[in-house]
Protein backbone atom coordinates (compact mmCIF):
# COMPACT_ATOMS: atom_id res chain seq x y z
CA UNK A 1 123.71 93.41 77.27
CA UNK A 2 124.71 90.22 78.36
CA UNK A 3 122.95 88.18 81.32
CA UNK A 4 120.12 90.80 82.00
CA UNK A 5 117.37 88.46 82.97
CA UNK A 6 113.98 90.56 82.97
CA UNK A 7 115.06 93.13 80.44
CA UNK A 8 113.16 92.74 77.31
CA UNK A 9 113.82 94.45 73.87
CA UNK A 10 112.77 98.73 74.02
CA UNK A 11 114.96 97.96 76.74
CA UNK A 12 112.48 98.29 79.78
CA UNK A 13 112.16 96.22 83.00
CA UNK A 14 109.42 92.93 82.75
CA UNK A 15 107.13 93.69 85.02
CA UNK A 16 106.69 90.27 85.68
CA UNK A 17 109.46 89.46 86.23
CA UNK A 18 110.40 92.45 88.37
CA UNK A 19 106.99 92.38 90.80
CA UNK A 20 106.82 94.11 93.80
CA UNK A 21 107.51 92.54 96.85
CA UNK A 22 110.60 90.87 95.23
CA UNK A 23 113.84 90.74 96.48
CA UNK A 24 117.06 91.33 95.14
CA UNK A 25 120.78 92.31 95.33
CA UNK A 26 121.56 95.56 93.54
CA UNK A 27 125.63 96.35 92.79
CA UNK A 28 126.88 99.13 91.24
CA UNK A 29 127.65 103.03 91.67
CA UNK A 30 124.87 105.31 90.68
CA UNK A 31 124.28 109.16 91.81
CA UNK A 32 127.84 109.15 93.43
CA UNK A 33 126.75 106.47 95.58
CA UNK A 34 128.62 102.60 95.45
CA UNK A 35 125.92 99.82 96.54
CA UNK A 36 126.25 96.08 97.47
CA UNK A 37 123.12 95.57 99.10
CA UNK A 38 119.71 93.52 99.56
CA UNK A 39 116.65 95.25 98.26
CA UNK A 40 113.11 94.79 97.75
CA UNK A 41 110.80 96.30 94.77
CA UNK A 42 108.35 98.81 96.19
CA UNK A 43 106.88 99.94 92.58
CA UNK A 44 107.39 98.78 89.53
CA UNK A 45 107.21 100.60 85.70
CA UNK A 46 108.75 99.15 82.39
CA UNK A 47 111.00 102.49 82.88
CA UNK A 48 111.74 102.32 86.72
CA UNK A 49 111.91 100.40 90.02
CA UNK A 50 111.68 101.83 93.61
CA UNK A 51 113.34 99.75 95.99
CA UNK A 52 113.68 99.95 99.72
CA UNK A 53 116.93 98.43 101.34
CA UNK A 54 118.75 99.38 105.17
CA UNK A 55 120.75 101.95 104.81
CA UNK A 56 124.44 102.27 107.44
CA UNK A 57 122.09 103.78 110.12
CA UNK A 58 119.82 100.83 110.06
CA UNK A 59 117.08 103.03 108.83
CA UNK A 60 114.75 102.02 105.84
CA UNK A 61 115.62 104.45 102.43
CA UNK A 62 114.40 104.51 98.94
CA UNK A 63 116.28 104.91 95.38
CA UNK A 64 114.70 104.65 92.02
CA UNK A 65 116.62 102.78 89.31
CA UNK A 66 116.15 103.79 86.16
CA UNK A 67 116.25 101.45 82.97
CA UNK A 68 119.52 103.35 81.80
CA UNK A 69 121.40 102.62 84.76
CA UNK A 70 120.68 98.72 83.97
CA UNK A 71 120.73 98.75 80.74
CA UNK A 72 124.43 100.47 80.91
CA UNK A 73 125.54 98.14 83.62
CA UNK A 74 126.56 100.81 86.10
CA UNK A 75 123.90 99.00 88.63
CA UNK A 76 123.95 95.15 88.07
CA UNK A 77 120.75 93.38 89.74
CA UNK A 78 120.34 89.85 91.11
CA UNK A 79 117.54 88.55 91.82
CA UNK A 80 116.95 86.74 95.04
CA UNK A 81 115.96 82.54 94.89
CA UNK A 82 112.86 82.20 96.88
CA UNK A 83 113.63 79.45 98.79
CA UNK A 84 110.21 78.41 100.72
């Protein structure tokens, strides 16, 4: 559980860390699916996020990572620098 930045110890995600509104880059493969794309939190739970992110159509979707799927590193997220 190396270099997971807003993970804290049940494991669940910080909430404050992980706010909605936030952006970041989710990589991984999770429900069949491989992603390498730019997201943004939607909801936030110590056991969940829903993110939004453009999908190949250029429509908006939804997924919901679960704290597993972190925690296990099959979907690695990166927080975006705000750089305002």
């Amino acid at each position: 559980m190396d270099n997971l930045i807003g993970i804290v110890n049940k494991p669940q995600f910080d909430t404050n860390v992980f706010r909605v509104g936030e952006a970041f880059r989710m990589t991984g493969n999770s429900k069949g699916y491989n992603f390498d794309r730019d997201c943004l939190i939607l909801k936030s739970t110590p056991l969940s996020l829903e993110v939004a992110y453009v999908d190949n159509e250029y429509d908006i979707a939804t997924f919901t990572i679960g704290i597993a799927e972190a925690v296990t590193g099959r979907i690695r997220l990166t927080l975006k620098e705000d750089k305002r």
